[in-house]
C-alpha atoms as a PDB file:
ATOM      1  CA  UNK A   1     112.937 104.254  79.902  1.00  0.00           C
ATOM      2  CA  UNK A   2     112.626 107.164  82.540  1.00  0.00           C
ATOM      3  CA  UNK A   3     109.418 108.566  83.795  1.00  0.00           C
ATOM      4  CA  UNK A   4     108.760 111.816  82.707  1.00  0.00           C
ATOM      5  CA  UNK A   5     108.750 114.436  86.045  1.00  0.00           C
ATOM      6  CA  UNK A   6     108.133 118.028  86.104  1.00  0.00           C
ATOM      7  CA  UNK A   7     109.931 120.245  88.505  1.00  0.00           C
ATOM      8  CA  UNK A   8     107.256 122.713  90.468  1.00  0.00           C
ATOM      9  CA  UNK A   9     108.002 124.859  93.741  1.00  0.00           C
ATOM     10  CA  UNK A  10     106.729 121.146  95.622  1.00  0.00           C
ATOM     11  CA  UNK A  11     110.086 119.674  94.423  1.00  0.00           C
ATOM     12  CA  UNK A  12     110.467 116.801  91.373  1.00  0.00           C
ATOM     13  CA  UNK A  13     107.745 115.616  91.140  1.00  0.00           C
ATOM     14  CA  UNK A  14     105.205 113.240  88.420  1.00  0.00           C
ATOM     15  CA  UNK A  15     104.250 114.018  85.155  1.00  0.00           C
ATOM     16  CA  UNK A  16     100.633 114.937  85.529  1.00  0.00           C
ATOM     17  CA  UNK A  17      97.776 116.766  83.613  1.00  0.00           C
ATOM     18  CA  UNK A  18      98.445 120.014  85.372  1.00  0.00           C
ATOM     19  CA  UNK A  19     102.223 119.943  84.316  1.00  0.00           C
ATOM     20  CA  UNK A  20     100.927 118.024  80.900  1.00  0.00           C
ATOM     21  CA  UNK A  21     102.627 120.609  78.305  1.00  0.00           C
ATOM     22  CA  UNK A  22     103.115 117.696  75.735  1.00  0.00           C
ATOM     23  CA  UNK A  23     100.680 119.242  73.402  1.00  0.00           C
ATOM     24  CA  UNK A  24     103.113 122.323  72.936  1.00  0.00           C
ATOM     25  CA  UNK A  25     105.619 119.734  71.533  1.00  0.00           C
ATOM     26  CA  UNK A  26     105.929 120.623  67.507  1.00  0.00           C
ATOM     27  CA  UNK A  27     108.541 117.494  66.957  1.00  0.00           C
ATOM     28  CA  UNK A  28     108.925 114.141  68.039  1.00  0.00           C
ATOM     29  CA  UNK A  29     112.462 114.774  68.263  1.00  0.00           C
ATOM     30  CA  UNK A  30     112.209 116.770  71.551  1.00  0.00           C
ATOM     31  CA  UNK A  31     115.521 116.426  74.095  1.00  0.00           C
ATOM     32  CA  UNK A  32     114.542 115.872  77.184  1.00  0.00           C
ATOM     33  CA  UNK A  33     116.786 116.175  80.049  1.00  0.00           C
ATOM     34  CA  UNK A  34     117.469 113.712  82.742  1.00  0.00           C
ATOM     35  CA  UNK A  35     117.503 114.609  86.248  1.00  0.00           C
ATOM     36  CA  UNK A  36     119.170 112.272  89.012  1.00  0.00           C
ATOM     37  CA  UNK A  37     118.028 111.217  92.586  1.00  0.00           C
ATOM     38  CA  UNK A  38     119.545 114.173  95.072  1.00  0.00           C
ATOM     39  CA  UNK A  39     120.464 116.845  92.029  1.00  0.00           C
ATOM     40  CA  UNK A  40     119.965 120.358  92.545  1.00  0.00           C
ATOM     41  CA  UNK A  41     117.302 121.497  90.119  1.00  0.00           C
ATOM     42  CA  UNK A  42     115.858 124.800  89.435  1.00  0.00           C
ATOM     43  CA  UNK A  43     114.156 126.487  86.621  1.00  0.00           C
ATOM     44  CA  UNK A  44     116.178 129.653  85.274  1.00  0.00           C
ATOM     45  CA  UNK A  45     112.528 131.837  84.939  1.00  0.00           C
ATOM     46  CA  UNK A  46     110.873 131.054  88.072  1.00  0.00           C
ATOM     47  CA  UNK A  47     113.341 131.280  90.928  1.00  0.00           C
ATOM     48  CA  UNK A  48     111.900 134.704  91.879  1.00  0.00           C
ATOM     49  CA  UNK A  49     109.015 132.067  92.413  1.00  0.00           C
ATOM     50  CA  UNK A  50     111.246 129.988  94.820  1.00  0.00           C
ATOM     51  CA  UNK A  51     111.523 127.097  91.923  1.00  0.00           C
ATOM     52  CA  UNK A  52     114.986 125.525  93.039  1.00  0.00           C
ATOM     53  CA  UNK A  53     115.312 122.305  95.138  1.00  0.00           C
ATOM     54  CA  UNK A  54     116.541 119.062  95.428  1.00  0.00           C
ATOM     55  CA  UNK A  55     115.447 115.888  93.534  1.00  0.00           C
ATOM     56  CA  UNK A  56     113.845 113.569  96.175  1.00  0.00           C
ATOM     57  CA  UNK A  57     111.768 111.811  93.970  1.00  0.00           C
ATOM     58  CA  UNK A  58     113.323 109.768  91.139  1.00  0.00           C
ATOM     59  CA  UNK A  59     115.752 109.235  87.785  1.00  0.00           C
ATOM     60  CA  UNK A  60     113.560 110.853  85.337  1.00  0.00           C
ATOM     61  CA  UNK A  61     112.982 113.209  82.465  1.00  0.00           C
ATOM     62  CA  UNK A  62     111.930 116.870  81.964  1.00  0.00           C
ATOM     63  CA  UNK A  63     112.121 119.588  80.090  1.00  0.00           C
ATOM     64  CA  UNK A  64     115.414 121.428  78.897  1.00  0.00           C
ATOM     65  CA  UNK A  65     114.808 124.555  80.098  1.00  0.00           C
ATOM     66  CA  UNK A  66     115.373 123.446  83.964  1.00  0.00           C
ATOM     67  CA  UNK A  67     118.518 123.177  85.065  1.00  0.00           C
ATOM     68  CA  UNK A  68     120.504 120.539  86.905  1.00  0.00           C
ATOM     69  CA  UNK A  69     123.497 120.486  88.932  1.00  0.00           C
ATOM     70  CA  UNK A  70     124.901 117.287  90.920  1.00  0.00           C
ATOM     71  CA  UNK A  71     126.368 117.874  94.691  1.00  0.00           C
ATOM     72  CA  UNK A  72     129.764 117.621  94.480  1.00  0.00           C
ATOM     73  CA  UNK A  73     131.135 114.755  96.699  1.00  0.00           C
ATOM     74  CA  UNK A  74     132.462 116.752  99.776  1.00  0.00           C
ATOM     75  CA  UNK A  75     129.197 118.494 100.495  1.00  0.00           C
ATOM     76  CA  UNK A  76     126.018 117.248 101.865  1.00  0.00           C
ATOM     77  CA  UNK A  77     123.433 117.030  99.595  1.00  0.00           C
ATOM     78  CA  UNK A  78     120.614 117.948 102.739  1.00  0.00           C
ATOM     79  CA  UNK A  79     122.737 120.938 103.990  1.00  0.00           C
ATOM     80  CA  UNK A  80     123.087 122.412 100.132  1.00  0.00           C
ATOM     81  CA  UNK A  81     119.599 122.105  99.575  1.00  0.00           C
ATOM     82  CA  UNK A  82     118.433 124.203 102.419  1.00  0.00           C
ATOM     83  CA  UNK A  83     121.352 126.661 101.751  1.00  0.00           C
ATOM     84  CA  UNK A  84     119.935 127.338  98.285  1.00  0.00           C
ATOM     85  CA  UNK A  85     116.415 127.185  99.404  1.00  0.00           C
ATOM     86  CA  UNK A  86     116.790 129.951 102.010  1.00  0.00           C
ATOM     87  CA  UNK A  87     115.209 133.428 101.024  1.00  0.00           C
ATOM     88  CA  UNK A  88     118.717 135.300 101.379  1.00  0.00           C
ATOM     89  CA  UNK A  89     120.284 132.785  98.924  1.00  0.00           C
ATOM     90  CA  UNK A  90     117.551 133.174  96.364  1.00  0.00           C
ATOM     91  CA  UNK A  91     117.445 137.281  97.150  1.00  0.00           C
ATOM     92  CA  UNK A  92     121.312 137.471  96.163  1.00  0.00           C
ATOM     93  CA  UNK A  93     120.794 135.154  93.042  1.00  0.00           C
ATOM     94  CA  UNK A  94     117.685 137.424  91.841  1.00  0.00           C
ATOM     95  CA  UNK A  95     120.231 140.200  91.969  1.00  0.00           C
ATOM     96  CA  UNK A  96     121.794 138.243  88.854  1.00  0.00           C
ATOM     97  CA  UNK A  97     119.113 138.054  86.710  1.00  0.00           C
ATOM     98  CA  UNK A  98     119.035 139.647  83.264  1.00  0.00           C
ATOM     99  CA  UNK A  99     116.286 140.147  80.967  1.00  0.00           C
ATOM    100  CA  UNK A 100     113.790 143.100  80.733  1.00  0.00           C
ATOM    101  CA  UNK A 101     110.490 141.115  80.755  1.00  0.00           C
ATOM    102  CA  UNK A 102     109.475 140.066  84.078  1.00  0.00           C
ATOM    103  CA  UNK A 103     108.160 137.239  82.935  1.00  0.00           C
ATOM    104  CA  UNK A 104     111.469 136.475  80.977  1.00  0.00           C
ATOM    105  CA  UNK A 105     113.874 137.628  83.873  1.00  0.00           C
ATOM    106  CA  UNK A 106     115.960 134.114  84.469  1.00  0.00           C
ATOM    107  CA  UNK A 107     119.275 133.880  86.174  1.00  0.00           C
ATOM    108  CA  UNK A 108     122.026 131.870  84.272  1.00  0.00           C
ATOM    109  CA  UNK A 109     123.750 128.589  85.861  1.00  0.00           C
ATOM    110  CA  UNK A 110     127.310 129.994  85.990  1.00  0.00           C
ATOM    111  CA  UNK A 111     125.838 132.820  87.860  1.00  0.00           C
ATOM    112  CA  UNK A 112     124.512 130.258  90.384  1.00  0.00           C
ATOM    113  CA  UNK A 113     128.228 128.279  90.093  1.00  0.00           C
ATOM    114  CA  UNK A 114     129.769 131.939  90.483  1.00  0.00           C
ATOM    115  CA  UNK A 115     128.579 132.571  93.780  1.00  0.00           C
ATOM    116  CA  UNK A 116     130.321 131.830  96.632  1.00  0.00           C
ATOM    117  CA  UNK A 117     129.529 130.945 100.323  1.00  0.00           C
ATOM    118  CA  UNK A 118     130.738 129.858 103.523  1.00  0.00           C
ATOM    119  CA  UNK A 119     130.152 126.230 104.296  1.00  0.00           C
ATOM    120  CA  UNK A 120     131.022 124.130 107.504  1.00  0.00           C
ATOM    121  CA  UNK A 121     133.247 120.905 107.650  1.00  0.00           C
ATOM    122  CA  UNK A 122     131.367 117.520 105.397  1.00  0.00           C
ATOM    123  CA  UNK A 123     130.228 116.255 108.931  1.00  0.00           C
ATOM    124  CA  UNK A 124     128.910 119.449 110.398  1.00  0.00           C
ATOM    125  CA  UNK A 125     126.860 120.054 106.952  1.00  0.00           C
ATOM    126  CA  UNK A 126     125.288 116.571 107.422  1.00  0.00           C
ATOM    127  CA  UNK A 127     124.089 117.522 111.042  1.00  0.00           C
ATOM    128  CA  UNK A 128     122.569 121.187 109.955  1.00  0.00           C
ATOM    129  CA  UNK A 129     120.890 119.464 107.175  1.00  0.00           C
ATOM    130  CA  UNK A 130     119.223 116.746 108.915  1.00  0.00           C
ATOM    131  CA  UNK A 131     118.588 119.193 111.176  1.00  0.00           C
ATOM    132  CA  UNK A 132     116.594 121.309 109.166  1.00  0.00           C
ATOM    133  CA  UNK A 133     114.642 118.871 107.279  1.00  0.00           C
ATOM    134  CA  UNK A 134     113.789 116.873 110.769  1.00  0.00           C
ATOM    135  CA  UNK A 135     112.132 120.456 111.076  1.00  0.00           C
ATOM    136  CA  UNK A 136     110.448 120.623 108.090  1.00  0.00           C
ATOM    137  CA  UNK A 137     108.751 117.628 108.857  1.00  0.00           C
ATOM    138  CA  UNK A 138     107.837 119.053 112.496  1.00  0.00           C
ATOM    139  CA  UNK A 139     106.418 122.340 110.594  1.00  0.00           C
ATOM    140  CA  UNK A 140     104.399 120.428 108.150  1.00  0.00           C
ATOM    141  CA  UNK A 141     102.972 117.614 110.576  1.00  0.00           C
ATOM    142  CA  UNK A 142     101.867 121.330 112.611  1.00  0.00           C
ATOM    143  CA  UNK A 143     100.665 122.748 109.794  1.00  0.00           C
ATOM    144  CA  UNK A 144      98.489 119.622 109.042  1.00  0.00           C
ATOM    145  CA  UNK A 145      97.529 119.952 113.103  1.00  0.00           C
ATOM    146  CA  UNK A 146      96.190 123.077 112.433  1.00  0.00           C
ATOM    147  CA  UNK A 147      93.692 122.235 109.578  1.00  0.00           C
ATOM    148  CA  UNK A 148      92.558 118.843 111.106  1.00  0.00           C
ATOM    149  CA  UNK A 149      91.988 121.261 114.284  1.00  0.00           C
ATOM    150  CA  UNK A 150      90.678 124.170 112.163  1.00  0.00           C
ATOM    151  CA  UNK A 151      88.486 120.981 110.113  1.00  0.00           C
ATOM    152  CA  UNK A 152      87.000 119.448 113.690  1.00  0.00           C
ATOM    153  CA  UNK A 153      86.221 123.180 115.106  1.00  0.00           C
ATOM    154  CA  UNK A 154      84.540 124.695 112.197  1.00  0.00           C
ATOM    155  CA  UNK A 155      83.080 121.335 110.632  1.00  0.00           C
ATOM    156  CA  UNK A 156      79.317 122.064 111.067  1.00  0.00           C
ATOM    157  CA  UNK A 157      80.716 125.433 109.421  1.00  0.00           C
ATOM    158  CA  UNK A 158      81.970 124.031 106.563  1.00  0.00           C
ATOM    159  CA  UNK A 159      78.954 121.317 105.485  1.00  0.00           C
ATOM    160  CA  UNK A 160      78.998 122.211 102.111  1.00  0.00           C
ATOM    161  CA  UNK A 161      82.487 122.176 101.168  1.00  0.00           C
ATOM    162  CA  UNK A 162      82.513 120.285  98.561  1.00  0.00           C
ATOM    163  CA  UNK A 163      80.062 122.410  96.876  1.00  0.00           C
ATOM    164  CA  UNK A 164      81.813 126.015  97.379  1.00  0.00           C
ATOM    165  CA  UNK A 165      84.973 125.351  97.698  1.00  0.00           C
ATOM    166  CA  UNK A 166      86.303 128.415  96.534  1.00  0.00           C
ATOM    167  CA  UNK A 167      85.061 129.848  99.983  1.00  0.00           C
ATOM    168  CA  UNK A 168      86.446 127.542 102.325  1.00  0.00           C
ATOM    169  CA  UNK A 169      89.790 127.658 100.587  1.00  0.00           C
ATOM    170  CA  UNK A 170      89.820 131.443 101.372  1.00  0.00           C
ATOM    171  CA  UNK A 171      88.414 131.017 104.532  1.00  0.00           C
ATOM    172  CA  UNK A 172      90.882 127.953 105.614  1.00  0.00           C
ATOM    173  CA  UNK A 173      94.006 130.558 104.042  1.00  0.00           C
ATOM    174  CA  UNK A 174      93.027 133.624 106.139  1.00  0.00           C
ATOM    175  CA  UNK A 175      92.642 131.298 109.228  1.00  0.00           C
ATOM    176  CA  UNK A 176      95.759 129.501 109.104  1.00  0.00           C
ATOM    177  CA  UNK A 177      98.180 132.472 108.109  1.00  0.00           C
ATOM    178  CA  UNK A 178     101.126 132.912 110.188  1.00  0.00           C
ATOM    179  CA  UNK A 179     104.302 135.651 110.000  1.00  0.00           C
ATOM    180  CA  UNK A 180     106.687 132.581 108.850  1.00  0.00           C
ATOM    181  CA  UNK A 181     104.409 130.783 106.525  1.00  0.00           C
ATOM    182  CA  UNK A 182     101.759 130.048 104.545  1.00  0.00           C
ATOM    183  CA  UNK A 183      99.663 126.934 104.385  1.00  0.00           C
ATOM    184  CA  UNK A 184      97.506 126.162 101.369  1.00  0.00           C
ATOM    185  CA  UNK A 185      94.944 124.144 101.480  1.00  0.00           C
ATOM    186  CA  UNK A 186      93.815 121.535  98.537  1.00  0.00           C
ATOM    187  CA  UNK A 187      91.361 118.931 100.114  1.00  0.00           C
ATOM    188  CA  UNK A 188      90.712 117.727 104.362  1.00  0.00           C
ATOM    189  CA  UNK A 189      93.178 115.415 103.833  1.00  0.00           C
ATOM    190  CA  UNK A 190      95.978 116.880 102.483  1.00  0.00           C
ATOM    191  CA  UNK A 191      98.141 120.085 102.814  1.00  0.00           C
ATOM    192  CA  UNK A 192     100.938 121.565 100.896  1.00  0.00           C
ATOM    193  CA  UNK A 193     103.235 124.295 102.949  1.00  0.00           C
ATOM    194  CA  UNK A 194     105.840 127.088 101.395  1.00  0.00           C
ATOM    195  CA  UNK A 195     107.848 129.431 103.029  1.00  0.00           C
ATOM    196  CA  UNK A 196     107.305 133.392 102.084  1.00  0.00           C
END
């Protein structure tokens, strides 16, 4: 038995009651589709949204209607995932979509397969991949910097939190807004970071 994931802008990620779309189901017969450790997933509607990425989370099951491809063997798994996830990549793939709802634009998988790009030697990929999630992890630990210094300056501020949160969330946003990205804030502890 697989756990059942959901695939959001944040990557693979568990089955929870935000993502909880079970009610919807009208049969008990419902295909789900399994995703592997280190595919490429990405959800047809909602990569104008940035919804593509690697699974770093775990074997499981999700809906149909995302899409999975597996890294083919000569490429590094790191170095296509930040290929796919960079805004020029995503740009020239939204110039592929068809549909005249915006809501119902998608952009087909052999579109995605059609495209072509230039790509370095297996070892060179593994070295610009690592390379860019080592930063990743550098911008995020910053990011979290930034509200734990924003949280210690402002704390006397921000008492009652807890209690109008609304306002501190807007507050914390227009504080911590930078040209590159954006960092959203969900509680002290935690942060969540996407690029524009």
């Amino acid at each position: 038995m697989y756990e059942h994931v959901s695939l959001c802008r944040e990557g693979v990620v568990p089955k929870s009651k935000r993502y909880d779309r079970d009610s919807l189901v009208r049969t008990e017969n419902k295909k789900y589709k399994l995703t592997y450790l280190n595919d490429i997933c990405y959800n047809p509607a909602n990569l104008k949204f940035g919804v593509i990425c690697r699974n770093t989370y775990t074997t499981g099951i999700f809906s149909p209607i995302y899409i999975t491809f597996e890294v083919v063997p000569d490429n590094s798994f790191l170095f296509v995932e930040h290929y796919l996830r960079r805004d020029s990549f995503i740009d020239s793939a939204l110039s592929k979509q068809e549909g005249t709802v915006f809501e119902r634009m998608s952009v087909k998988p052999s579109e995605l397969l059609n495209m072509t790009y230039i790509r370095p030697v297996l070892n060179e990929q593994s070295s610009i991949g690592s390379l860019f999630q080592r930063l990743d992890t550098l911008i995020t630990l910053h990011q979290c910097r930034v509200i734990y210094v924003f949280l210690t300056k402002y704390s006397d501020q921000i008492v009652g939190f807890y209690c109008n949160a609304v306002q501190f969330f807007s507050l914390a946003i227009s504080f911590v807004q930078g040209p590159s990205f954006i960092l959203l804030l969900i509680c002290p502890s935690s942060c969540l970071w996407a690029r524009r």
